[in-house]
PDB file of N, CA and C in Angstrom:
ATOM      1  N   UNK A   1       0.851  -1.182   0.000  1.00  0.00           N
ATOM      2  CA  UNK A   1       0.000   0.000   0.000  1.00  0.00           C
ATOM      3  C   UNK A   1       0.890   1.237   0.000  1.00  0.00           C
ATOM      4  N   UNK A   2       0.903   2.201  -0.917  1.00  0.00           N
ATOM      5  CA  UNK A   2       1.462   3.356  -0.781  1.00  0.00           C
ATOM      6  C   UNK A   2       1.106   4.478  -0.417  1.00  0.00           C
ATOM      7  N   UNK A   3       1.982   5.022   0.666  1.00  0.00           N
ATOM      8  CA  UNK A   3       1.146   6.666   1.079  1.00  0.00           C
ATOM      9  C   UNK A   3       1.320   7.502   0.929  1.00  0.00           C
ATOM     10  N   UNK A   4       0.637   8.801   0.632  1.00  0.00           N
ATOM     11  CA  UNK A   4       1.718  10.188   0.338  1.00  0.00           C
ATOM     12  C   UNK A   4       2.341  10.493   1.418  1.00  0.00           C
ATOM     13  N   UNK A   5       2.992  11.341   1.316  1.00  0.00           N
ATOM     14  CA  UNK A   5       3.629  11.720   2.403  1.00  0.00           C
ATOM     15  C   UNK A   5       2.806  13.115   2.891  1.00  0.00           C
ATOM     16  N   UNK A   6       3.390  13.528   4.035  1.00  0.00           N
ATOM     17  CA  UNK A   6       2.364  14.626   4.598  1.00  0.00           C
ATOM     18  C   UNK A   6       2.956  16.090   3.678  1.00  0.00           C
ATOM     19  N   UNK A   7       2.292  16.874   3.906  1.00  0.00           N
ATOM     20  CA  UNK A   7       2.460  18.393   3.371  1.00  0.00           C
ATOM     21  C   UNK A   7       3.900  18.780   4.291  1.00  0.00           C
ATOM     22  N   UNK A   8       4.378  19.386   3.312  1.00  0.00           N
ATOM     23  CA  UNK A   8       5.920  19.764   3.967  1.00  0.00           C
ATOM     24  C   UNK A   8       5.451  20.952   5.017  1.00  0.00           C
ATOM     25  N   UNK A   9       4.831  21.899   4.363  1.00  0.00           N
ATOM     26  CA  UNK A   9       4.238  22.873   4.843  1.00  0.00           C
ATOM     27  C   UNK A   9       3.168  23.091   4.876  1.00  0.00           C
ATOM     28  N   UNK A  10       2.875  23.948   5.854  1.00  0.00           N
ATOM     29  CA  UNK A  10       1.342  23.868   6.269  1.00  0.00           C
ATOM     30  C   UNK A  10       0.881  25.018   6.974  1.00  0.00           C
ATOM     31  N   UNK A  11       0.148  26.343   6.589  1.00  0.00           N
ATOM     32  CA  UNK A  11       0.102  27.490   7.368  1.00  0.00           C
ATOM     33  C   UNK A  11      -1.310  27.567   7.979  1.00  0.00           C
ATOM     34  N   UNK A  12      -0.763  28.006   9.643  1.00  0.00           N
ATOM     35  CA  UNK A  12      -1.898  27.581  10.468  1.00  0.00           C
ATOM     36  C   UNK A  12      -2.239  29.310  10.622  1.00  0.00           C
ATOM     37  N   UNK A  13      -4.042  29.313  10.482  1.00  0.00           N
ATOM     38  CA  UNK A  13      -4.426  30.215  10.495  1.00  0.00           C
ATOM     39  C   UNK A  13      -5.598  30.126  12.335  1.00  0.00           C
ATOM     40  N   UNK A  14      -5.637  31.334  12.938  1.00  0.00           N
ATOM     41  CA  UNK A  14      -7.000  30.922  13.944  1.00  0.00           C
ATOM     42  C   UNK A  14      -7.715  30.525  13.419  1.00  0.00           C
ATOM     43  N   UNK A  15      -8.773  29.722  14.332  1.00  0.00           N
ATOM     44  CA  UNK A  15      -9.522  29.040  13.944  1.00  0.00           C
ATOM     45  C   UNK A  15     -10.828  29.932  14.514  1.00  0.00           C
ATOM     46  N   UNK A  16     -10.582  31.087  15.457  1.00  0.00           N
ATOM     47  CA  UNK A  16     -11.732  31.547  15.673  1.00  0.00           C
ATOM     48  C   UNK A  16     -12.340  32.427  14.553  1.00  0.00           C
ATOM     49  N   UNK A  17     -13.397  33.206  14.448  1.00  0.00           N
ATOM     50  CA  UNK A  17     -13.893  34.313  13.499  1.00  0.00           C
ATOM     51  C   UNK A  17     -12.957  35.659  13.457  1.00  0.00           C
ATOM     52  N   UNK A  18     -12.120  36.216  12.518  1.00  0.00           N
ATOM     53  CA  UNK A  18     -11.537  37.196  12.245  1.00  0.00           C
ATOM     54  C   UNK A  18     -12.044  38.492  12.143  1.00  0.00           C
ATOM     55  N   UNK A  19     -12.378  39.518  13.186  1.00  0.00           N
ATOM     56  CA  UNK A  19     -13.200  40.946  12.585  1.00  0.00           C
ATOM     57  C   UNK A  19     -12.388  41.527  12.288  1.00  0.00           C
ATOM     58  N   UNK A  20     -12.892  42.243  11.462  1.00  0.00           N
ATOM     59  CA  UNK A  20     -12.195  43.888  10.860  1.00  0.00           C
ATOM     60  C   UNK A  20     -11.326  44.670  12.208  1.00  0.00           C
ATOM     61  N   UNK A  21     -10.733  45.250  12.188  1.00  0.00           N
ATOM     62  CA  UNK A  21     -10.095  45.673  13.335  1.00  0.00           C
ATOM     63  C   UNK A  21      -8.882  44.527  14.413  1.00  0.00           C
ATOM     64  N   UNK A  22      -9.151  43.709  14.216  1.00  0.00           N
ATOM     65  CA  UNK A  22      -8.552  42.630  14.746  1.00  0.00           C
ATOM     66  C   UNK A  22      -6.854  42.734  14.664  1.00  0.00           C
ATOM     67  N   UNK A  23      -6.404  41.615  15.510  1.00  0.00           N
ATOM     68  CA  UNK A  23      -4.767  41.355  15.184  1.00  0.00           C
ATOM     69  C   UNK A  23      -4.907  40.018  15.009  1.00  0.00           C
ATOM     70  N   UNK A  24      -3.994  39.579  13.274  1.00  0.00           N
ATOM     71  CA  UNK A  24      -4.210  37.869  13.595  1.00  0.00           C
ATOM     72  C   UNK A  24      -2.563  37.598  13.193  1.00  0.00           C
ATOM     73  N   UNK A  25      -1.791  36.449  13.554  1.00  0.00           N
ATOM     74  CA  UNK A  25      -0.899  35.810  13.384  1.00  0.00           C
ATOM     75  C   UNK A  25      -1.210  34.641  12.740  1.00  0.00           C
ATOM     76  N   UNK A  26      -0.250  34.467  11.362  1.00  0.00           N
ATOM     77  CA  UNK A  26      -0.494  33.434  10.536  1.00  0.00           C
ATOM     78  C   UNK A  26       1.138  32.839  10.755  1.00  0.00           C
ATOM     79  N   UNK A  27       0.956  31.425  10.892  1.00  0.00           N
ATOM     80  CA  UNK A  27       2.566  30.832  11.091  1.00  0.00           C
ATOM     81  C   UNK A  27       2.411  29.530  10.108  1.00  0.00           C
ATOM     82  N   UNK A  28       3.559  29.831   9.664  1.00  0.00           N
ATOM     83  CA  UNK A  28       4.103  29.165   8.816  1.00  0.00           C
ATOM     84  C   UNK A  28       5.176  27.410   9.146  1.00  0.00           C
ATOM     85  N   UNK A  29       4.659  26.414   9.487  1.00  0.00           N
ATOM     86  CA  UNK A  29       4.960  25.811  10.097  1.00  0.00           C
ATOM     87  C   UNK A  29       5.376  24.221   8.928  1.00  0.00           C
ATOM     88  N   UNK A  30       6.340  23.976   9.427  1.00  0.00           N
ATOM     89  CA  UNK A  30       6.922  22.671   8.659  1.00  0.00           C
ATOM     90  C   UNK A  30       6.850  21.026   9.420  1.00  0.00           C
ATOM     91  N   UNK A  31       6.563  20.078   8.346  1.00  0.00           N
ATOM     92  CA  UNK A  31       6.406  19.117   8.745  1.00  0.00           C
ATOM     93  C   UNK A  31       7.708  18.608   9.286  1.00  0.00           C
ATOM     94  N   UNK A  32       7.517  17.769  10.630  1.00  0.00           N
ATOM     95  CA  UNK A  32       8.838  17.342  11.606  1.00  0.00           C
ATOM     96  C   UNK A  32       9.657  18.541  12.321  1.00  0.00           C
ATOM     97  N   UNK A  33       8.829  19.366  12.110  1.00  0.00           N
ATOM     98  CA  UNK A  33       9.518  20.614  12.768  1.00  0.00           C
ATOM     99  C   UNK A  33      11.007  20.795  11.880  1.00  0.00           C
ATOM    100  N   UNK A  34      11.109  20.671  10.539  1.00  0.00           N
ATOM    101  CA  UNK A  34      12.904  20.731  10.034  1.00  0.00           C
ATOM    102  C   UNK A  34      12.729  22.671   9.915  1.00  0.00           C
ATOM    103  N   UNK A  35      14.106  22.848   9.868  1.00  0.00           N
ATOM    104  CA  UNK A  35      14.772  24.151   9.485  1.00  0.00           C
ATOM    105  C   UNK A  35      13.779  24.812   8.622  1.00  0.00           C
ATOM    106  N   UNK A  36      13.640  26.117   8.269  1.00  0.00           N
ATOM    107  CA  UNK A  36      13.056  26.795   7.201  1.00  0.00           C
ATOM    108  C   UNK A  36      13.843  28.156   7.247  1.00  0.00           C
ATOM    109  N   UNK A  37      13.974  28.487   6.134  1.00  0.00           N
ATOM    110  CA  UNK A  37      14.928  29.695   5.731  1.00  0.00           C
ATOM    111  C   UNK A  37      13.994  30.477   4.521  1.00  0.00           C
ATOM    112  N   UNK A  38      14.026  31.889   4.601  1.00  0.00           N
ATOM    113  CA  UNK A  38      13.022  32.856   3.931  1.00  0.00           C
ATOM    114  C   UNK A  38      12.088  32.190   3.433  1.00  0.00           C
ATOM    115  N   UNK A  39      10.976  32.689   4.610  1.00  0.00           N
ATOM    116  CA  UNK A  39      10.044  32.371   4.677  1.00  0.00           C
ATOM    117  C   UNK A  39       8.718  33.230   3.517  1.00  0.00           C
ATOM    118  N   UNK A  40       8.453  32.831   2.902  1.00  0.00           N
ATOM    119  CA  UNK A  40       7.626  34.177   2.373  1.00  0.00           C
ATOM    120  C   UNK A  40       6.470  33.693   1.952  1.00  0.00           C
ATOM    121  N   UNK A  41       5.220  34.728   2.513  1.00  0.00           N
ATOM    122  CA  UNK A  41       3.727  34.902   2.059  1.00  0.00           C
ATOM    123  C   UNK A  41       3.310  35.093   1.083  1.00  0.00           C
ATOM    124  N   UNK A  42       2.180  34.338   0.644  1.00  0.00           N
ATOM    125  CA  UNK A  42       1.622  34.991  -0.396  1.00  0.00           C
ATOM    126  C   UNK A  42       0.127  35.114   0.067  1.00  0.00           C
ATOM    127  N   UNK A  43      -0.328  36.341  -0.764  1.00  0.00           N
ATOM    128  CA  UNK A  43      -2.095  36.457  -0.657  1.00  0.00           C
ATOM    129  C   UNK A  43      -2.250  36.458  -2.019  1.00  0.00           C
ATOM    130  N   UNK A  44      -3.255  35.451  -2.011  1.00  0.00           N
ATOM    131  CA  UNK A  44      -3.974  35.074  -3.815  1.00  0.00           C
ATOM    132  C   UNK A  44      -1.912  34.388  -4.144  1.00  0.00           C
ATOM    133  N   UNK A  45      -1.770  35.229  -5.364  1.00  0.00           N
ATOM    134  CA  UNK A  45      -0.833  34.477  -6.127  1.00  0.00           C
ATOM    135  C   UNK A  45       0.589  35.808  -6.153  1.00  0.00           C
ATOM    136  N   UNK A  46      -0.529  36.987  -4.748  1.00  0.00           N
ATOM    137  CA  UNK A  46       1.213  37.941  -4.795  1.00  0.00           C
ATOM    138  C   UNK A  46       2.071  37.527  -4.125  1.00  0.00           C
ATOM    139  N   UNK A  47       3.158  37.990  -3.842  1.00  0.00           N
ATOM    140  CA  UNK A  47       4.081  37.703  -2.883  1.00  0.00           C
ATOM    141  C   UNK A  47       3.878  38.712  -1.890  1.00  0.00           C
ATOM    142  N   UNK A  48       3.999  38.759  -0.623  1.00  0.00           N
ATOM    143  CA  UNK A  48       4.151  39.868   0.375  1.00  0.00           C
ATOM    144  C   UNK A  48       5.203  39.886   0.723  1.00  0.00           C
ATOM    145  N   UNK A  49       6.367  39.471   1.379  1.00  0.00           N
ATOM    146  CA  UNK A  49       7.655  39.882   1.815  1.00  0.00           C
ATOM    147  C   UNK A  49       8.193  38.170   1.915  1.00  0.00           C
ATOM    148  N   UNK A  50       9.656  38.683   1.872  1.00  0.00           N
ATOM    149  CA  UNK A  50      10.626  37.444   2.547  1.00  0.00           C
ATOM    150  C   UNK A  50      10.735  38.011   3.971  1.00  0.00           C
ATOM    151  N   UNK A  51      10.663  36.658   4.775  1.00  0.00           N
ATOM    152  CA  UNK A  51      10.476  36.900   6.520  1.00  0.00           C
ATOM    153  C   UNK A  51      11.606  36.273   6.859  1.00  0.00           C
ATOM    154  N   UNK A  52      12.384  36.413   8.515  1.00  0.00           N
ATOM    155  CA  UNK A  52      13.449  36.115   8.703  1.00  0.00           C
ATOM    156  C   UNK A  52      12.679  34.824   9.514  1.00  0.00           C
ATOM    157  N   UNK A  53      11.254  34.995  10.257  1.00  0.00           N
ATOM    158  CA  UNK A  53      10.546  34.089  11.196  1.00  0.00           C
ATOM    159  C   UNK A  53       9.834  33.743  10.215  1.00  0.00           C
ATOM    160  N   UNK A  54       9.032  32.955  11.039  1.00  0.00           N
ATOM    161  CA  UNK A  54       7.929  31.753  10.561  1.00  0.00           C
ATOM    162  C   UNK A  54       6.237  32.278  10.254  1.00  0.00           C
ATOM    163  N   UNK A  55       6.101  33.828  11.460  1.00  0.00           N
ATOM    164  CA  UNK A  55       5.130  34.419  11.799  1.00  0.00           C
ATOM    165  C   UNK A  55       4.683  35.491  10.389  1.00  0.00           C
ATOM    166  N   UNK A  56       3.272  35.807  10.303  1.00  0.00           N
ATOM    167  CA  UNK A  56       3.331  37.256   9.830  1.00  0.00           C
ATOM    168  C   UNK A  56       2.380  37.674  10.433  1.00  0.00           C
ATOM    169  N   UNK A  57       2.229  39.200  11.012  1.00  0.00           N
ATOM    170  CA  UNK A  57       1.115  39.569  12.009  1.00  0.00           C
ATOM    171  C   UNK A  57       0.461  40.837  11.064  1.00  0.00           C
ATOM    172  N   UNK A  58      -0.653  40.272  11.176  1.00  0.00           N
ATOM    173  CA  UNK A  58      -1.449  41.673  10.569  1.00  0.00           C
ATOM    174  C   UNK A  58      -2.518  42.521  11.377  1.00  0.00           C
ATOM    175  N   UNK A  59      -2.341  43.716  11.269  1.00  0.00           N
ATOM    176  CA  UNK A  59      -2.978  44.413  12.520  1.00  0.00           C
ATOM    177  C   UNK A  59      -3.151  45.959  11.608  1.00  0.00           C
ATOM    178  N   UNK A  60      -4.263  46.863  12.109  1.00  0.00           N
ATOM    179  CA  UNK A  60      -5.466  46.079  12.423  1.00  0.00           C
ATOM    180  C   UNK A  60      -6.254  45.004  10.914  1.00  0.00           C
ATOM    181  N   UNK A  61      -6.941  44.284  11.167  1.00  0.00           N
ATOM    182  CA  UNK A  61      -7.268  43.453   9.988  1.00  0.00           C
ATOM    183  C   UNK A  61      -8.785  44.514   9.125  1.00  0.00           C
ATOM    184  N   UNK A  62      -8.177  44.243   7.763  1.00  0.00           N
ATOM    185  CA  UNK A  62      -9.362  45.433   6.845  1.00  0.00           C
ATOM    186  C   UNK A  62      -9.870  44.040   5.941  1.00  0.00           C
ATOM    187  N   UNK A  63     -11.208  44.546   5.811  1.00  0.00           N
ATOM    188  CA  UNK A  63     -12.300  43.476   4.946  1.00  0.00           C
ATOM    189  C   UNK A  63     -11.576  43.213   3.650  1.00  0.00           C
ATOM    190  N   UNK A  64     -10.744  43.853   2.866  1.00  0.00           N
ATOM    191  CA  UNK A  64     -10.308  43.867   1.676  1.00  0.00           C
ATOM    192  C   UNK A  64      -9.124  42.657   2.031  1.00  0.00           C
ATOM    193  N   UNK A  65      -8.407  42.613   2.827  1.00  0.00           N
ATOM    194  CA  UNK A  65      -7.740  41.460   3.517  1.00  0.00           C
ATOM    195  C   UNK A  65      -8.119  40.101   3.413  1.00  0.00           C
ATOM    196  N   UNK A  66      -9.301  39.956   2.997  1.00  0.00           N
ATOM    197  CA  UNK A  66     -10.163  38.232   2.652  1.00  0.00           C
ATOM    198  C   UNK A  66      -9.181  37.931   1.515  1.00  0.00           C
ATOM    199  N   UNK A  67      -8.441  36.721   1.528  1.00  0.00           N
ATOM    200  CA  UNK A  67      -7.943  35.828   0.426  1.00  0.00           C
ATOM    201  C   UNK A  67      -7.452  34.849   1.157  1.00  0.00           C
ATOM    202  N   UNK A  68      -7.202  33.965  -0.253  1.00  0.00           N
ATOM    203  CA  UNK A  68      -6.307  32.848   0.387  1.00  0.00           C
ATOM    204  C   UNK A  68      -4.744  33.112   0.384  1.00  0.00           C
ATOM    205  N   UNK A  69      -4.203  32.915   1.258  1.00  0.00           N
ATOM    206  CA  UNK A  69      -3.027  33.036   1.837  1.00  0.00           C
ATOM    207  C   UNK A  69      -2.534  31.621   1.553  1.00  0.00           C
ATOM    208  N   UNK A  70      -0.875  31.290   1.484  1.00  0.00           N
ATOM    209  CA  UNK A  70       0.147  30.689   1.618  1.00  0.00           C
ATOM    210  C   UNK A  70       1.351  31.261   2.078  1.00  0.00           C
ATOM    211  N   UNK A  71       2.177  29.409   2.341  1.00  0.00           N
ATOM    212  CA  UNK A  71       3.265  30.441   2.445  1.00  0.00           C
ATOM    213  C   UNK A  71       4.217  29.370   1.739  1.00  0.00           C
ATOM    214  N   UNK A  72       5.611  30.179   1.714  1.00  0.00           N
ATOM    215  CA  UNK A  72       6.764  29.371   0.934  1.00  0.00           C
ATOM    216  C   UNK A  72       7.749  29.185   1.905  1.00  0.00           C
ATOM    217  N   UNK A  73       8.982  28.212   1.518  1.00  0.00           N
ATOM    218  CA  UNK A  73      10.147  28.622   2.297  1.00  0.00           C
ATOM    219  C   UNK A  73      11.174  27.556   1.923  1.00  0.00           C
ATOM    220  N   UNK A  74      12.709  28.158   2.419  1.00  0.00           N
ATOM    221  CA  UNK A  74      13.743  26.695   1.761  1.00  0.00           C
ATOM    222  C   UNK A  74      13.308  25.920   3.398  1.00  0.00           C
ATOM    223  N   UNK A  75      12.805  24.376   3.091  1.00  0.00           N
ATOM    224  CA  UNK A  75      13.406  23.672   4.204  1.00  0.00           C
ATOM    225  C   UNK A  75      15.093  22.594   3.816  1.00  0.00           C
ATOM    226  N   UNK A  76      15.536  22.486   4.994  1.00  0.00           N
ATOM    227  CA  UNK A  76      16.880  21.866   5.241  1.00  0.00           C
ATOM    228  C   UNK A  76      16.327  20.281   4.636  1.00  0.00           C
ATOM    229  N   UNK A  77      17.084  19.666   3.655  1.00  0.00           N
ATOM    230  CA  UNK A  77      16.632  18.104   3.375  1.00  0.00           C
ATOM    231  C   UNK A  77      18.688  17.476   2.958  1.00  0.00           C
ATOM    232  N   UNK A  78      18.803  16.718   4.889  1.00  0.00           N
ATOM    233  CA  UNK A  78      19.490  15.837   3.801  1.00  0.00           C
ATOM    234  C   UNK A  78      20.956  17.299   4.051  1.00  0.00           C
ATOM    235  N   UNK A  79      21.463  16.796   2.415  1.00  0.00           N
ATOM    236  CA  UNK A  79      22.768  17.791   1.833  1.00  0.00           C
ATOM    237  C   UNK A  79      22.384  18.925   1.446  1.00  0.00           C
ATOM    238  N   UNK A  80      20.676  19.345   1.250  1.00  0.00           N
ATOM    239  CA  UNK A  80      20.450  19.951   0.387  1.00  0.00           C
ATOM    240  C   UNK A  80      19.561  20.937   0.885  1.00  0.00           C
ATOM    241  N   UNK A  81      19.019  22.054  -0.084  1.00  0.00           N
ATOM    242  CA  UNK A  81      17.661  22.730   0.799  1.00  0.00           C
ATOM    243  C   UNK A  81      16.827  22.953  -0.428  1.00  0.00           C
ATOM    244  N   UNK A  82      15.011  22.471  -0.328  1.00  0.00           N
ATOM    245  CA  UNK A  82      14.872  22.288  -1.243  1.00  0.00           C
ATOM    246  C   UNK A  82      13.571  23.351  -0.996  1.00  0.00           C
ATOM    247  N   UNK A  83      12.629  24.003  -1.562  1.00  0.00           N
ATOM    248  CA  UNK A  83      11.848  25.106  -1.712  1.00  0.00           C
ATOM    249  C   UNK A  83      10.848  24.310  -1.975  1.00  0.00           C
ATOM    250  N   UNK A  84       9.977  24.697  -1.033  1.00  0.00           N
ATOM    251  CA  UNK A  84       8.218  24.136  -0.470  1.00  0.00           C
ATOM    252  C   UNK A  84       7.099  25.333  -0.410  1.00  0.00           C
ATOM    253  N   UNK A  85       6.268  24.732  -0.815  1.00  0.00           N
ATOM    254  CA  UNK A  85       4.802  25.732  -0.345  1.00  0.00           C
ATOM    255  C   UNK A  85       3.771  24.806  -0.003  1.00  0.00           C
ATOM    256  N   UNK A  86       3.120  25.699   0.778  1.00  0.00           N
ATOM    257  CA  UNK A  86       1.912  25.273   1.523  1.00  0.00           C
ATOM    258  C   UNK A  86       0.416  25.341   0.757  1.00  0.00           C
ATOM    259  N   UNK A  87      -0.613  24.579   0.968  1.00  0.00           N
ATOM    260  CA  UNK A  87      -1.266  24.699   0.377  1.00  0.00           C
ATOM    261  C   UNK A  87      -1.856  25.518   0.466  1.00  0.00           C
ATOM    262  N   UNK A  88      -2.828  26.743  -0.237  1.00  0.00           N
ATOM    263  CA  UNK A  88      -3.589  27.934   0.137  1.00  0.00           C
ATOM    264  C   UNK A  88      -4.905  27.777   1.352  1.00  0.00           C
ATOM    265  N   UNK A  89      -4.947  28.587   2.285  1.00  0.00           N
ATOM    266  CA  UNK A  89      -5.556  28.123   3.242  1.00  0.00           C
ATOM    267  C   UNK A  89      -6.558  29.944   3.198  1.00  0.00           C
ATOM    268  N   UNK A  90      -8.194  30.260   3.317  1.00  0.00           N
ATOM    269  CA  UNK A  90      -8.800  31.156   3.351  1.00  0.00           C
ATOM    270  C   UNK A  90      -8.912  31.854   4.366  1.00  0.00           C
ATOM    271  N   UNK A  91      -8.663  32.801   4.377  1.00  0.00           N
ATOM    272  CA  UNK A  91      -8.828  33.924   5.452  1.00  0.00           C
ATOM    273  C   UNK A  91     -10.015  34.405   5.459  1.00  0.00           C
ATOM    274  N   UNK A  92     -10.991  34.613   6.020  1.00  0.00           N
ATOM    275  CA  UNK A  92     -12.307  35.549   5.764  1.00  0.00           C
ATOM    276  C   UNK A  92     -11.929  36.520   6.813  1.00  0.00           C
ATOM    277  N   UNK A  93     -12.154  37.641   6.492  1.00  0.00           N
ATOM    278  CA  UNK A  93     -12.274  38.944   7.540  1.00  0.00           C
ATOM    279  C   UNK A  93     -13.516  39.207   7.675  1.00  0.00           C
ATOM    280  N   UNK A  94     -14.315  39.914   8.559  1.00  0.00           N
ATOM    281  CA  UNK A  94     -15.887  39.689   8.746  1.00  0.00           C
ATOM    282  C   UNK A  94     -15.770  41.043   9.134  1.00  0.00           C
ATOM    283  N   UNK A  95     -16.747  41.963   9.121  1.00  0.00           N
ATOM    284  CA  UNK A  95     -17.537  43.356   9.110  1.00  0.00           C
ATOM    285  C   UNK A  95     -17.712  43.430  10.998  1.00  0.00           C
ATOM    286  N   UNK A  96     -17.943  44.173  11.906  1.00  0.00           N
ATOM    287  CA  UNK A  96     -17.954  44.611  12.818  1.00  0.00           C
ATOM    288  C   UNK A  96     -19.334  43.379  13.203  1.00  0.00           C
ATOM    289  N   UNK A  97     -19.471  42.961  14.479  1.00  0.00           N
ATOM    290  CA  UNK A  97     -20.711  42.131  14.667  1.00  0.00           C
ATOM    291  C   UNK A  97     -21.701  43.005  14.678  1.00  0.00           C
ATOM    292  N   UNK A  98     -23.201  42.286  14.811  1.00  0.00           N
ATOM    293  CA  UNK A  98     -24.069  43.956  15.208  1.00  0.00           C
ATOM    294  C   UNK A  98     -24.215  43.902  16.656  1.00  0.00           C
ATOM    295  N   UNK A  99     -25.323  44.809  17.520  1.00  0.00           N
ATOM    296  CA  UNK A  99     -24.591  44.908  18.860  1.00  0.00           C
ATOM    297  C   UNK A  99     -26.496  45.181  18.649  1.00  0.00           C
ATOM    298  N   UNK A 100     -26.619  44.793  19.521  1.00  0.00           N
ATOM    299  CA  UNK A 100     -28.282  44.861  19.636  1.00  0.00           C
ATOM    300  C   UNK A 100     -28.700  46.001  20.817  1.00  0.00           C
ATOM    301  N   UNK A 101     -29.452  47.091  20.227  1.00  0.00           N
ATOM    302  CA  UNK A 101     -29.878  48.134  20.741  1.00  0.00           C
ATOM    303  C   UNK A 101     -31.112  47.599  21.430  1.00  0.00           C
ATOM    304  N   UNK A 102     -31.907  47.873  22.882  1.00  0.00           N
ATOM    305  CA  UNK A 102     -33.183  48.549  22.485  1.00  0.00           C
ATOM    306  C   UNK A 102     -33.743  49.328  22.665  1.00  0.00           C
ATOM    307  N   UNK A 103     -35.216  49.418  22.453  1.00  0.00           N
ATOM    308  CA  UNK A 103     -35.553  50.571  22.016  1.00  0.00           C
ATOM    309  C   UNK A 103     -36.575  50.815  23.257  1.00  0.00           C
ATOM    310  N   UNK A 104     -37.004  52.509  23.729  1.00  0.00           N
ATOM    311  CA  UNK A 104     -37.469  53.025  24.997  1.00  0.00           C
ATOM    312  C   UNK A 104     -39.315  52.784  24.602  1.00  0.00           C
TER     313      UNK A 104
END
């Protein structure tokens, strides 16, 4: 029986609801915990920066901010270092909750 192997990479997003205004940390995390060297984001298919960490923090969070996110990076294999990405994982940013008034 043959198995794949797991995702080298894998970017963990909260799992709670994201509002507008918010601070969220997206980490960029490798299978077996190996080495990773420039780390870099993407939203949709741009690039956002090469990172020296694993983290990227976005603050405060704006509705236009909804995409799918990845990330890239060299991991250590072996003699060698070989360049991985993660699969795209969705961000939704959500609008302010409503706040229930009532009325006199």
């Amino acid at each position: 029986e043959f198995t794949y192997p797991p995702d080298w990479l894998v970017l963990q997003v909260p799992a709670r609801p994201l509002l507008e205004g918010d601070t969220v940390t997206l980490r960029c995390c490798s299978w077996q915990d190996k080495s990773l060297t420039r780390v870099r984001f993407y939203r949709g298919d741009e690039s956002m920066r090469f990172l020296s960490g694993i983290e990227l923090s976005m603050s405060p969070l704006q509705l236009h901010q909804s995409s799918h996110y990845s990330c890239g990076a060299w991991m250590d294999s072996w003699l060698s270092q070989d360049w991985k990405e993660s699969a795209p994982v969705t961000v939704t940013v959500h609008g302010e909750l409503p706040t229930c008034h009532t009325s006199a």
